[in-house]
C-alpha atoms as a PDB file:
ATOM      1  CA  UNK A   1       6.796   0.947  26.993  1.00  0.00           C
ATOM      2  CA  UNK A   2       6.156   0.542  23.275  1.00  0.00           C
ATOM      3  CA  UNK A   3       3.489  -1.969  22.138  1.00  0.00           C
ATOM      4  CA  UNK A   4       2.495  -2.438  18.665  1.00  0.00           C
ATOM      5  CA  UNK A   5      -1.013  -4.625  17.813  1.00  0.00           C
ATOM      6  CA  UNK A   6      -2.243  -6.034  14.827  1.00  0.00           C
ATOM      7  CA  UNK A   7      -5.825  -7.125  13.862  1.00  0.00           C
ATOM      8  CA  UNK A   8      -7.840  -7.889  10.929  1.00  0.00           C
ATOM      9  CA  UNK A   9      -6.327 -11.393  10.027  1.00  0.00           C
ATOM     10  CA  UNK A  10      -8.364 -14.063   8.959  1.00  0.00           C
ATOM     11  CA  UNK A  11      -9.598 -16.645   6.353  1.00  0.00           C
ATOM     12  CA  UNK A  12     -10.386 -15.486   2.836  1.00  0.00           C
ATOM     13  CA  UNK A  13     -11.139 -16.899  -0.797  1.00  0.00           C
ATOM     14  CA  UNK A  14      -8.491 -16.001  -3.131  1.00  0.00           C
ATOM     15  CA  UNK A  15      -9.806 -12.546  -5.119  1.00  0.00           C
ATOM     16  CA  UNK A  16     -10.978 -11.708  -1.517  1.00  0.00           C
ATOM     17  CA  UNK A  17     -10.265  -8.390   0.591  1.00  0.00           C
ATOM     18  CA  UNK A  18      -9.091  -8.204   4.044  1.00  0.00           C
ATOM     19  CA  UNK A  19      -7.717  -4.867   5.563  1.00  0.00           C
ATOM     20  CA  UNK A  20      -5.313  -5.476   8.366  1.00  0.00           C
ATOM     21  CA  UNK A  21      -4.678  -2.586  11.102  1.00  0.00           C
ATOM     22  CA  UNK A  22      -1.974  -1.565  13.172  1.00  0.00           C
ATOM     23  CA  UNK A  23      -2.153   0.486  16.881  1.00  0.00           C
ATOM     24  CA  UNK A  24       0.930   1.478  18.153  1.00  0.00           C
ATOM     25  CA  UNK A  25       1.043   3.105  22.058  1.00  0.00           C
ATOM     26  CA  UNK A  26       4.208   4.518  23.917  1.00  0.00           C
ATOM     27  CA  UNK A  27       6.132   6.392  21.180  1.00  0.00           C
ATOM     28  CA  UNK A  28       5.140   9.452  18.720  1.00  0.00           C
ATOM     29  CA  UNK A  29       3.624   7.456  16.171  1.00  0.00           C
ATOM     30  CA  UNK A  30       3.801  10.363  13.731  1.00  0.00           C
ATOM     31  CA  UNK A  31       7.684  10.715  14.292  1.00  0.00           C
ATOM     32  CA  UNK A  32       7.706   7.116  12.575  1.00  0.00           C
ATOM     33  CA  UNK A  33       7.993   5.167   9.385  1.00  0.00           C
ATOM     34  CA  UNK A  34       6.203   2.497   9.524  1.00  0.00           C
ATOM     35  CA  UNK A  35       6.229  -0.620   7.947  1.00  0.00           C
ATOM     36  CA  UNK A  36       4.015  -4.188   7.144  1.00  0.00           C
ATOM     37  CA  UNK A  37       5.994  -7.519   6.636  1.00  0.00           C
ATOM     38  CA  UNK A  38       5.065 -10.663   6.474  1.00  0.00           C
ATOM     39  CA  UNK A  39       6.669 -14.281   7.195  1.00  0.00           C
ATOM     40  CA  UNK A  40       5.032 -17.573   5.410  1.00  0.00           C
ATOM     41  CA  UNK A  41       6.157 -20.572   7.240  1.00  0.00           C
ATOM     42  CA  UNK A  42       9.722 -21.880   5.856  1.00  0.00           C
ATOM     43  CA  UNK A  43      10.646 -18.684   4.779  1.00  0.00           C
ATOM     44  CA  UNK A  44      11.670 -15.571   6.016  1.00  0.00           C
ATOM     45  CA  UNK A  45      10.420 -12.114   7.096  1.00  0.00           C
ATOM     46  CA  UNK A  46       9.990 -10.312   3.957  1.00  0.00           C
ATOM     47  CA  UNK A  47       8.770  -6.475   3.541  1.00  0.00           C
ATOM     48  CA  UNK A  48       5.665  -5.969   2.140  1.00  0.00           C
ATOM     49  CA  UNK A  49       4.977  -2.181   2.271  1.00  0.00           C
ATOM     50  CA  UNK A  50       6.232   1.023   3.718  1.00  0.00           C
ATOM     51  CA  UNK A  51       5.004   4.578   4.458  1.00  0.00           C
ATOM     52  CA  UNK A  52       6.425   7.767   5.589  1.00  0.00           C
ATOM     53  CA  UNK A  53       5.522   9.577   8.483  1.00  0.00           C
ATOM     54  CA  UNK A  54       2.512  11.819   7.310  1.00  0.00           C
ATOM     55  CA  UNK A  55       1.941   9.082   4.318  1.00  0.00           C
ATOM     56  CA  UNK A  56       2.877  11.564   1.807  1.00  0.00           C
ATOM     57  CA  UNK A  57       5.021   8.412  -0.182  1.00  0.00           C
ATOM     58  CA  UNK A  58       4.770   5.097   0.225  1.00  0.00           C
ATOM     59  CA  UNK A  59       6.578   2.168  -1.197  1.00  0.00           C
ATOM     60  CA  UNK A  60       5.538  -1.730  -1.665  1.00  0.00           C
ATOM     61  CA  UNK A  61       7.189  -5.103  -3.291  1.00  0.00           C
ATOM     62  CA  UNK A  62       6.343  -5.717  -6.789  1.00  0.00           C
ATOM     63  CA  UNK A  63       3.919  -9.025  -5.986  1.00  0.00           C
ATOM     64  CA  UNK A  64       1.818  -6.743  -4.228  1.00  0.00           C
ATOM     65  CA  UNK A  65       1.550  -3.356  -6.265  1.00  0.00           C
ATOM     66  CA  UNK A  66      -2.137  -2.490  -7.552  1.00  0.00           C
ATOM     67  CA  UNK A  67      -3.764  -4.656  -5.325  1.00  0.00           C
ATOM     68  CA  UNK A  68      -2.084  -3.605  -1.518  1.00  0.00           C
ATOM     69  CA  UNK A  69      -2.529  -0.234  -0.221  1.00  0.00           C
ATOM     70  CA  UNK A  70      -0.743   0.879   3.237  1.00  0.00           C
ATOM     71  CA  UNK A  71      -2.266   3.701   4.786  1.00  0.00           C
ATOM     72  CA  UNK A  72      -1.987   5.482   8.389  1.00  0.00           C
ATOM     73  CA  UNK A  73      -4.168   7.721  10.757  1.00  0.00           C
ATOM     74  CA  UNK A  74      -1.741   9.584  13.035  1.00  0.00           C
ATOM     75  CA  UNK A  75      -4.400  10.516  15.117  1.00  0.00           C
ATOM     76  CA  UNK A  76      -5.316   7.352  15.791  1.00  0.00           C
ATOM     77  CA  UNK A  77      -1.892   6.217  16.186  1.00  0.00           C
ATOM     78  CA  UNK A  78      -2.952   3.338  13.481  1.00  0.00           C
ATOM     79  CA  UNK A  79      -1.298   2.020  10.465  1.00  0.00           C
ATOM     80  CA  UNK A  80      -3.595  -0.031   7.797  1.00  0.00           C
ATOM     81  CA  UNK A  81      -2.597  -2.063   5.196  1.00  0.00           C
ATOM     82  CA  UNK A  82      -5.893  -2.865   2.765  1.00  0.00           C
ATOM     83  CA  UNK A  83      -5.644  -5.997   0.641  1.00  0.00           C
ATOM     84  CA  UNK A  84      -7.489  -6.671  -1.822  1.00  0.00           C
ATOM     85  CA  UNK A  85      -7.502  -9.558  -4.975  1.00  0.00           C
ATOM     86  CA  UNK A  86      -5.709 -12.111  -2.393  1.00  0.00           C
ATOM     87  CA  UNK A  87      -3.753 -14.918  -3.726  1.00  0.00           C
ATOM     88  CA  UNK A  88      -2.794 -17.889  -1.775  1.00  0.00           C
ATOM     89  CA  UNK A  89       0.663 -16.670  -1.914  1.00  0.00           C
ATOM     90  CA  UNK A  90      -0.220 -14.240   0.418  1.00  0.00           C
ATOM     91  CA  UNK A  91      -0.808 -16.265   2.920  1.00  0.00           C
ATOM     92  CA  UNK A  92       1.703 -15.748   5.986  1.00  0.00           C
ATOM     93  CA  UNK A  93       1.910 -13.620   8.969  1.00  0.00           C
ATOM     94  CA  UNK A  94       1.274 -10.441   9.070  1.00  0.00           C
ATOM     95  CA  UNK A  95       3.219  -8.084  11.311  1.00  0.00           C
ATOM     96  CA  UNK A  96       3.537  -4.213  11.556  1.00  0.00           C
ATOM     97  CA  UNK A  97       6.732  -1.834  12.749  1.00  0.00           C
ATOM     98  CA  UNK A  98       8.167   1.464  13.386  1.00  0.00           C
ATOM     99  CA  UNK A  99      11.588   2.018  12.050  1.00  0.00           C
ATOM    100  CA  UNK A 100      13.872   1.369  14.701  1.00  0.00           C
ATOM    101  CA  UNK A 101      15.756   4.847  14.452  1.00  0.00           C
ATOM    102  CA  UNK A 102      12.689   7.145  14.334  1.00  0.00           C
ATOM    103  CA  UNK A 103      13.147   8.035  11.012  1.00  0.00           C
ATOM    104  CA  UNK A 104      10.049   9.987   9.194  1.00  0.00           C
ATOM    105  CA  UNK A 105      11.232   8.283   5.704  1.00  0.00           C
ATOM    106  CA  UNK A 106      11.671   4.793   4.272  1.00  0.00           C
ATOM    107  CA  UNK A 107      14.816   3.914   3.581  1.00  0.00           C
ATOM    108  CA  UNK A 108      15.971   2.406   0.284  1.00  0.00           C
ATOM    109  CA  UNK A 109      16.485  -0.375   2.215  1.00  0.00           C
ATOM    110  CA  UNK A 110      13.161  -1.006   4.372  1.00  0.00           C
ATOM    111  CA  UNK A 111      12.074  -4.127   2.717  1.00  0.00           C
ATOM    112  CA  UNK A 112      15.382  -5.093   5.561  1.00  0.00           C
ATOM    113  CA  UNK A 113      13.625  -6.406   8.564  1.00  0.00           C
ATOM    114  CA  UNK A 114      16.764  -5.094  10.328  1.00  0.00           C
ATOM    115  CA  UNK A 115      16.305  -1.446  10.002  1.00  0.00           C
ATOM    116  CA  UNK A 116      12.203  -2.135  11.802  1.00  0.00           C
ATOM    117  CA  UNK A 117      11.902  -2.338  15.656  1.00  0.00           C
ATOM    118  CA  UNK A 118       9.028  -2.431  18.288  1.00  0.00           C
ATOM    119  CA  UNK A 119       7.510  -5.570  16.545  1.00  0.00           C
ATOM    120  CA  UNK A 120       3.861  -6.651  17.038  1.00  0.00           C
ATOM    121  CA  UNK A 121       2.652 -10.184  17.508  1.00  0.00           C
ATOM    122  CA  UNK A 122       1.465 -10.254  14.058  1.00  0.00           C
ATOM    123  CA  UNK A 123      -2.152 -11.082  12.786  1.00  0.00           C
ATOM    124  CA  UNK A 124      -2.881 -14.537  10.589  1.00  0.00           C
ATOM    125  CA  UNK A 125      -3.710 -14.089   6.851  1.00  0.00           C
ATOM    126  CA  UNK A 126      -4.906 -17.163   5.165  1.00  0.00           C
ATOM    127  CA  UNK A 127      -6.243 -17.105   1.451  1.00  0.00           C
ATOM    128  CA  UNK A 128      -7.982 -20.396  -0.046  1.00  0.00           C
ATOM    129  CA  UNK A 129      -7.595 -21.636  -3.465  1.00  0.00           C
END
């Protein structure tokens, strides 16, 4: 049984840093893209960074880019996603995934929800004005 856990959510200043990590148990975590989304109330799940199996290229949304960085340990079966100089834009859920087909790459499409599967419960990211 796959189960994927978040942690490292919480309640920052804006300009603050949070890093948010991702365990994964009950597939090859290695064999996986993986990918961090998030979902603001009102609004829907939206990609927010992706990474290929041995992190070798990774790939994030243009609000994010110089100030997110998505990293993974494969032999800790963890994904991380560091965030620093937070805006209260970026407040939302935070969830992690593995692609749903076991690819090692992302596709050109993996900002798509659809092509993610094995969903955690997602971890809470609030940033204050």
């Amino acid at each position: 049984q796959v189960q994927v856990v978040e942690s490292g959510g919480g309640l920052v200043q804006a300009g603050g840093s949070l890093r948010l990590s991702c365990t994964a148990s009950g597939l090859t975590f290695a064999e996986y893209a993986m990918g961090w989304f998030r979902q603001a109330p009102g609004k829907e799940r939206e990609g927010v960074s992706c990474i290929q199996w041995n992190g070798g290229s990774t790939h994030y949304i243009d609000s994010v880019k110089g100030r997110f960085t998505i990293s993974r340990d494969n032999s800790k079966n963890t994904l991380y996603l560091q965030m620093n100089n937070l805006k209260p834009e970026d407040t939302a859920m935070y969830y992690c995934a593995a692609d749903r087909r076991s690819r090692l790459y992302c596709l050109e499409s993996w900002t798509s929800a659809a092509d993610f599967g094995y969903w955690g419960q997602g971890t809470q990211v609030t940033v204050s004005s």
